[in-house]
C-alpha atoms as a PDB file:
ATOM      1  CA  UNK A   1      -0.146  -6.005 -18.059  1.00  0.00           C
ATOM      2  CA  UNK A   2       0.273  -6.732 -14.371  1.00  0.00           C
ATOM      3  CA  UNK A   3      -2.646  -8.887 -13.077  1.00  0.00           C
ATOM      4  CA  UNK A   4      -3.197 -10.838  -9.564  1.00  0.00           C
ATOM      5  CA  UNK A   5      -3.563 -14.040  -8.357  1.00  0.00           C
ATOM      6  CA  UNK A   6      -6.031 -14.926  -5.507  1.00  0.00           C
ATOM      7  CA  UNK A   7      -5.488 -18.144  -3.418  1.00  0.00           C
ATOM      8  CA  UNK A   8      -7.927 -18.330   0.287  1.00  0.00           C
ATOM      9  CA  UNK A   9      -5.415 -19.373   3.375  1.00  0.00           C
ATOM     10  CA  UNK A  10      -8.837 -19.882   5.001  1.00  0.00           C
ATOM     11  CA  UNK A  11     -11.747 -18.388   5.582  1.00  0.00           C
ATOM     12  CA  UNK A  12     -10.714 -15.516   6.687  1.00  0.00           C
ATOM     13  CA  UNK A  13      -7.435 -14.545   4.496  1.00  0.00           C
ATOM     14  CA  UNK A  14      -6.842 -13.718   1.438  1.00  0.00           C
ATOM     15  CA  UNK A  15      -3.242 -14.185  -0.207  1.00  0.00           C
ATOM     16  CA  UNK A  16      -2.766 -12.001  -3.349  1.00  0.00           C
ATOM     17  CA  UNK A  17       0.569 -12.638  -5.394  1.00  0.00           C
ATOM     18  CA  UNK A  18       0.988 -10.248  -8.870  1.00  0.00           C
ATOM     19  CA  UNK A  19       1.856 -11.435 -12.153  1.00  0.00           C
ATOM     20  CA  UNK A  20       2.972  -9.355 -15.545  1.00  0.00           C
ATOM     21  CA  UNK A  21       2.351 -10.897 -18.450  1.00  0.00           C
ATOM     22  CA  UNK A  22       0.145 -13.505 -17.677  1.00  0.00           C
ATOM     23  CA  UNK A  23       2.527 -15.497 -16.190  1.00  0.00           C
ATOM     24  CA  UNK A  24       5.786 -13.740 -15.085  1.00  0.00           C
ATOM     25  CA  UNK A  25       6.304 -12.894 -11.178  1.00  0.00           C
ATOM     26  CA  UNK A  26       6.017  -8.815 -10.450  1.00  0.00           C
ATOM     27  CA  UNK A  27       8.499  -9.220  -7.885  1.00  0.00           C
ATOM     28  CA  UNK A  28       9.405  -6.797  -5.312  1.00  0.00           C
ATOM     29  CA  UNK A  29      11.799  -5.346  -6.933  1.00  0.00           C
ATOM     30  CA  UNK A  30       9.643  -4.340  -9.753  1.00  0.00           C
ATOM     31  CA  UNK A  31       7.291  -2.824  -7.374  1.00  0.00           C
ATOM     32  CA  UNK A  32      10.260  -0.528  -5.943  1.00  0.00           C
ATOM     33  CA  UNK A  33      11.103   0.842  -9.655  1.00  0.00           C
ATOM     34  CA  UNK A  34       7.522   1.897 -10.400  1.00  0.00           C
ATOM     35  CA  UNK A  35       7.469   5.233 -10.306  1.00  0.00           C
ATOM     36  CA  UNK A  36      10.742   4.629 -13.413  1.00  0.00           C
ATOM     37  CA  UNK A  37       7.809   3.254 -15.744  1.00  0.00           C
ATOM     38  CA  UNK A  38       4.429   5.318 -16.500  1.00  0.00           C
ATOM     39  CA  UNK A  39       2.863   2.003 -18.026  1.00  0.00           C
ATOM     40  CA  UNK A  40       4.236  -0.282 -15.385  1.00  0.00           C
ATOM     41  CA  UNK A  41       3.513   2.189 -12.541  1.00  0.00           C
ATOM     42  CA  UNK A  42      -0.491   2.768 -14.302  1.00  0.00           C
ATOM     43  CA  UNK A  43      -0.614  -1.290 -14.483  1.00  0.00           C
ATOM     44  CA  UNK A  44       0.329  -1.932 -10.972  1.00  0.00           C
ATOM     45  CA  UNK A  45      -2.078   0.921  -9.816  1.00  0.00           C
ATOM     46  CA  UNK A  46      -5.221  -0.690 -11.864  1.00  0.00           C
ATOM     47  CA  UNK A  47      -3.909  -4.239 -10.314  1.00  0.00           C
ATOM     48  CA  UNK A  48      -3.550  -3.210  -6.657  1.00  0.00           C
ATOM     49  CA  UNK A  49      -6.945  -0.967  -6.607  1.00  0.00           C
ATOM     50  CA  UNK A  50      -8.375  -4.348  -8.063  1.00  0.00           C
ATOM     51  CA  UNK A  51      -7.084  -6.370  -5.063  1.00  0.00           C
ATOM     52  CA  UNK A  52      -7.959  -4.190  -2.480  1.00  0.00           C
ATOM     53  CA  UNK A  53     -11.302  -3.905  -3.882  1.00  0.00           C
ATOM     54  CA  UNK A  54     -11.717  -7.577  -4.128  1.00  0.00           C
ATOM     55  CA  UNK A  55     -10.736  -7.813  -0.219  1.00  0.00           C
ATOM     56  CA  UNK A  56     -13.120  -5.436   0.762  1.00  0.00           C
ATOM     57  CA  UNK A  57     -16.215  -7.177  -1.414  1.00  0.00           C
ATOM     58  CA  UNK A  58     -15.479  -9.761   0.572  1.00  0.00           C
ATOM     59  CA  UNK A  59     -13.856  -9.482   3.789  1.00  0.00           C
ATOM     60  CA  UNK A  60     -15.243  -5.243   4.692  1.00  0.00           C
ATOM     61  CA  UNK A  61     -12.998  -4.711   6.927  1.00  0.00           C
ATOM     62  CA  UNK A  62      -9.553  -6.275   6.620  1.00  0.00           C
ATOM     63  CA  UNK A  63      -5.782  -5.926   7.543  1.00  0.00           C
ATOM     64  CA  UNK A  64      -3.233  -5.550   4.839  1.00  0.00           C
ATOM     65  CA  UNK A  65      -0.102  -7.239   5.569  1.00  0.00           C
ATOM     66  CA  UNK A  66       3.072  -7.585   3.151  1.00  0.00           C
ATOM     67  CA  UNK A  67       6.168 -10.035   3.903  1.00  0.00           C
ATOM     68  CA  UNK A  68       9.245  -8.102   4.659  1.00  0.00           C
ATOM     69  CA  UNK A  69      11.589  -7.643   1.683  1.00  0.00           C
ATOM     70  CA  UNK A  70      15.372  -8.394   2.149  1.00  0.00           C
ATOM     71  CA  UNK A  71      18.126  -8.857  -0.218  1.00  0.00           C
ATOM     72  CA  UNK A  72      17.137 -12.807   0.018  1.00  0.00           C
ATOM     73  CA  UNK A  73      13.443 -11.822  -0.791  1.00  0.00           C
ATOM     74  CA  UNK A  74      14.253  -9.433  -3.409  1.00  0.00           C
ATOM     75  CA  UNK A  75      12.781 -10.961  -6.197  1.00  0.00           C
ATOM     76  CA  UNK A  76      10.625 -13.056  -4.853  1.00  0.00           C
ATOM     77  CA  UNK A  77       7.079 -12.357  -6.122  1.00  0.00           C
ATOM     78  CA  UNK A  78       5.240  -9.381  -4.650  1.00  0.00           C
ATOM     79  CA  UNK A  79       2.697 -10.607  -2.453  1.00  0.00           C
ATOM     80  CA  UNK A  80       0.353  -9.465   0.480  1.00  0.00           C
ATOM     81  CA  UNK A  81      -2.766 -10.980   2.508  1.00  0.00           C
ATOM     82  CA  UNK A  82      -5.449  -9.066   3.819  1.00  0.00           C
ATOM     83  CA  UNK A  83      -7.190 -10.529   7.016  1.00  0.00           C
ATOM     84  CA  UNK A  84     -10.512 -10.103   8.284  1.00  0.00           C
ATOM     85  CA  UNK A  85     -10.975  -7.530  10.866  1.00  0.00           C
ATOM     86  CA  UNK A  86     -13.422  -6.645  13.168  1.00  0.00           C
ATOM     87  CA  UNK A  87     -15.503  -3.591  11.430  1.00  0.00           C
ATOM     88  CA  UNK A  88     -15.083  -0.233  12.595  1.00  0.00           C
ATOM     89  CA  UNK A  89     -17.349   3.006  12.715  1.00  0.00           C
ATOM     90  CA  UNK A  90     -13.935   5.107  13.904  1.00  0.00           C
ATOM     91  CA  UNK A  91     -13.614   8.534  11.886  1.00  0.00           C
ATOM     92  CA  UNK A  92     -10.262   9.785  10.043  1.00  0.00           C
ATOM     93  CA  UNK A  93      -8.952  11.570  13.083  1.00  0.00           C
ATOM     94  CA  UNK A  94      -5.299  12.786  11.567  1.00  0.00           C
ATOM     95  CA  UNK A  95      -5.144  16.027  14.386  1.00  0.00           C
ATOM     96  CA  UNK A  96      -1.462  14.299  15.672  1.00  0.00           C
ATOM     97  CA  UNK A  97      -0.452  14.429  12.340  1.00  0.00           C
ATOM     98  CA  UNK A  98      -1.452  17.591  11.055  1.00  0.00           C
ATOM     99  CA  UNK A  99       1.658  19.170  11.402  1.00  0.00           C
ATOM    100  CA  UNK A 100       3.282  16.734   8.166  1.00  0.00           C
ATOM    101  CA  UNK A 101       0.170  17.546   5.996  1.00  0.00           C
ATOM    102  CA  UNK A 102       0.386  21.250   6.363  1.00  0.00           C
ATOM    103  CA  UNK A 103       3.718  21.358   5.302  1.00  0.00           C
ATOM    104  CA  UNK A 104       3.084  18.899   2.414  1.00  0.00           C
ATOM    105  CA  UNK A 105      -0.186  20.930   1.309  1.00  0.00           C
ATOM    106  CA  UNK A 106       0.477  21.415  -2.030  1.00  0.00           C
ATOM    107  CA  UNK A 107       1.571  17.653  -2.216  1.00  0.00           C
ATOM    108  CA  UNK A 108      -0.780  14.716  -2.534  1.00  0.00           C
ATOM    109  CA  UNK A 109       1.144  12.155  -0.275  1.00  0.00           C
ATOM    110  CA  UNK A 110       3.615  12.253   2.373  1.00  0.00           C
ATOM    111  CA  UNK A 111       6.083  10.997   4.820  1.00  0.00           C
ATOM    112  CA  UNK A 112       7.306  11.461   8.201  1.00  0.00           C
ATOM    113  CA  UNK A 113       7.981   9.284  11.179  1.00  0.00           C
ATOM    114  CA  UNK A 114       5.306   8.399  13.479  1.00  0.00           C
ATOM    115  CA  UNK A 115       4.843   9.224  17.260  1.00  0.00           C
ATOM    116  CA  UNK A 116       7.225   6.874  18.544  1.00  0.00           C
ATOM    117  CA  UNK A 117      10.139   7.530  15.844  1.00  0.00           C
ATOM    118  CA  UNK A 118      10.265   3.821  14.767  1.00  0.00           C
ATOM    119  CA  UNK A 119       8.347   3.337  11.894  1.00  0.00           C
ATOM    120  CA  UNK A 120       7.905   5.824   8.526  1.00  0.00           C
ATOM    121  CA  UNK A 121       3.977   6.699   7.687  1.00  0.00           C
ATOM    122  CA  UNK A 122       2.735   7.185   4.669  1.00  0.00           C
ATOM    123  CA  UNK A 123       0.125   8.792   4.349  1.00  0.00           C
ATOM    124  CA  UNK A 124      -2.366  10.471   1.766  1.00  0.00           C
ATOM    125  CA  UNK A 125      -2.867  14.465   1.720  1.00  0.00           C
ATOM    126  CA  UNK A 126      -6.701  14.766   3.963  1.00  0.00           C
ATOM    127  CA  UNK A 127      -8.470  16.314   1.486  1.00  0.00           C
ATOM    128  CA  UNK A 128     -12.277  17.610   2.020  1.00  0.00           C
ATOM    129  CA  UNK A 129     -15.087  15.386   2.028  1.00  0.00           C
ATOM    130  CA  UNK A 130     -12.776  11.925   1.122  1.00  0.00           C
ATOM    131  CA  UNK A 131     -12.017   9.399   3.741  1.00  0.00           C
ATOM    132  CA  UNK A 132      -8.948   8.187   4.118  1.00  0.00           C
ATOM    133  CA  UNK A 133      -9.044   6.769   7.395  1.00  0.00           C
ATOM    134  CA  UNK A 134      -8.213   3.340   6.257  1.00  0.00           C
ATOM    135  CA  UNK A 135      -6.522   1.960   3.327  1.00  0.00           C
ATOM    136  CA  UNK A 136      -9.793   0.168   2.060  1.00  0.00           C
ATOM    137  CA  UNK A 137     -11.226   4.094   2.180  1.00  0.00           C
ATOM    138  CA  UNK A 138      -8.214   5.340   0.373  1.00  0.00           C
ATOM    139  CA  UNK A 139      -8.864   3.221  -2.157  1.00  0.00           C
ATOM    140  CA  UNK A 140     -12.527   3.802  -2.850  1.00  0.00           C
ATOM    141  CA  UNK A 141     -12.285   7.608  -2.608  1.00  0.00           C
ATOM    142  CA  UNK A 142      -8.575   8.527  -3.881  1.00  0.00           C
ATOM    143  CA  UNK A 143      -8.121   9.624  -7.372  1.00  0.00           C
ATOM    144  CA  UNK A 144      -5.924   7.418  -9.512  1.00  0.00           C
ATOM    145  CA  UNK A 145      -2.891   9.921  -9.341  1.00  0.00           C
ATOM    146  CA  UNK A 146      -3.526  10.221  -5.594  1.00  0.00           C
ATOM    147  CA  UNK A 147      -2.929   6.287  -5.364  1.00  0.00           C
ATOM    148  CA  UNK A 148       0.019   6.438  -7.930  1.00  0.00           C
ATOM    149  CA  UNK A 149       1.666   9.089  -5.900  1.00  0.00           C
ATOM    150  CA  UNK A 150       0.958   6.866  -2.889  1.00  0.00           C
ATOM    151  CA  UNK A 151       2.388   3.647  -3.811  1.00  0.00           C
ATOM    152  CA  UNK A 152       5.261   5.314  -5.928  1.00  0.00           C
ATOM    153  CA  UNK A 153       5.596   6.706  -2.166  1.00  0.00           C
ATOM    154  CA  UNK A 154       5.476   3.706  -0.622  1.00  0.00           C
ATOM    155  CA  UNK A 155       8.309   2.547  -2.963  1.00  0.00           C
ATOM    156  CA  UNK A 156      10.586   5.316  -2.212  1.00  0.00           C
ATOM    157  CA  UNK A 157      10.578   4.817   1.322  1.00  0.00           C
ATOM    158  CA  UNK A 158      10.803   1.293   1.474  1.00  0.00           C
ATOM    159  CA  UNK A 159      13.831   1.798  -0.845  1.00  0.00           C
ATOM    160  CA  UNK A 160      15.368   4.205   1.280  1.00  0.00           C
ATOM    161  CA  UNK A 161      15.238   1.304   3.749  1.00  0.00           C
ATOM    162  CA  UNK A 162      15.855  -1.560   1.629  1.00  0.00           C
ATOM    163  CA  UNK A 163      19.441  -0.247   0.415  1.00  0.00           C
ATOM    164  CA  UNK A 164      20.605   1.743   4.293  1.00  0.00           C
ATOM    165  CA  UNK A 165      20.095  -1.967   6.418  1.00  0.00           C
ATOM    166  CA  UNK A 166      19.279  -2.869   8.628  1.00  0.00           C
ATOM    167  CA  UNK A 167      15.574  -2.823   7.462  1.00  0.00           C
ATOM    168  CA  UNK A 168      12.344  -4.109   9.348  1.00  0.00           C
ATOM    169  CA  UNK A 169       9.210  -3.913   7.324  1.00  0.00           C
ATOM    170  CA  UNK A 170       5.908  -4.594   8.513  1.00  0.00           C
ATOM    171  CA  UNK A 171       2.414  -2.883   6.447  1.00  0.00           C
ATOM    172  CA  UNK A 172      -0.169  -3.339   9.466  1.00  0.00           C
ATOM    173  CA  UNK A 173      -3.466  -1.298   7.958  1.00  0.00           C
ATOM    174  CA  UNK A 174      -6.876  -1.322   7.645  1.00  0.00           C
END
């Protein structure tokens, strides 16, 4: 079972660290093999959606931010904050991106480089009448194999990264 642990930095962040087994660190590691282990990747799935939903009870609008992971910080616990934001009436708008999702149609997730070539998206397939515009969106209206595919996703690439250095990570999302 892979469970969280909440701790407020203040009033307006939230630190979430994840546990297995009532008591053993889900490290980062573990999070990069989870698409290797149906009941570990289903258990991480319930425990993130959990989180997330948790932030948005209570925050509405928030930033998700992760520490980077480097062969130091390897096994260190998986961990992320999400941070208050300021809310926001924008609308899913993914017309520069539309290009990645047309060739991934039959896919529910997937991955390209963004405008700028620096950084890897990942994104969730639009689909019709869901809003994805921002994580806490994804993970109201995203199926549960939607949001497996995207965090197994999420894995992979940071993978990709984490074993070709030099790697740079930073998770900046609503």
């Amino acid at each position: 079972m892979i469970d969280f642990n909440k701790n407020w930095i203040n009033e307006n962040v939230i630190e979430y660290k994840f546990v297995r087994d009532g008591h053993k660190n889900f490290t980062f590691d573990n999070f990069l093999a989870i698409s290797e282990n149906q009941d570990v990747s289903f258990n991480f799935i319930n425990a993130m959606s959990r989180a997330l939903r948790n932030s948005q009870e209570i925050l509405k609008s928030y930033f998700w931010e992760c520490p980077p992971i480097r062969q130091d910080t390897i096994r260190n616990q998986l961990q992320f904050v999400t941070v208050k934001a300021p809310e926001s009436s924008l609308k899913q708008d993914y017309s520069c991106f539309e290009q990645h999702f047309l060739s991934n149609k039959n896919k529910l997730v997937c991955s390209f480089l963004n405008l700028g070539g620096d950084a890897i998206i990942v994104a969730p397939i639009p689909k019709s009448g869901k809003d994805f515009a921002y994580l806490a969106n994804f993970n109201e209206n995203a199926d549960f194999n939607t949001k497996r595919k995207f965090w197994e996703k999420v894995a992979e690439e940071l993978s990709k990264f984490y074993f070709n250095p030099p790697f740079f990570q930073n998770f900046y999302t609503y």
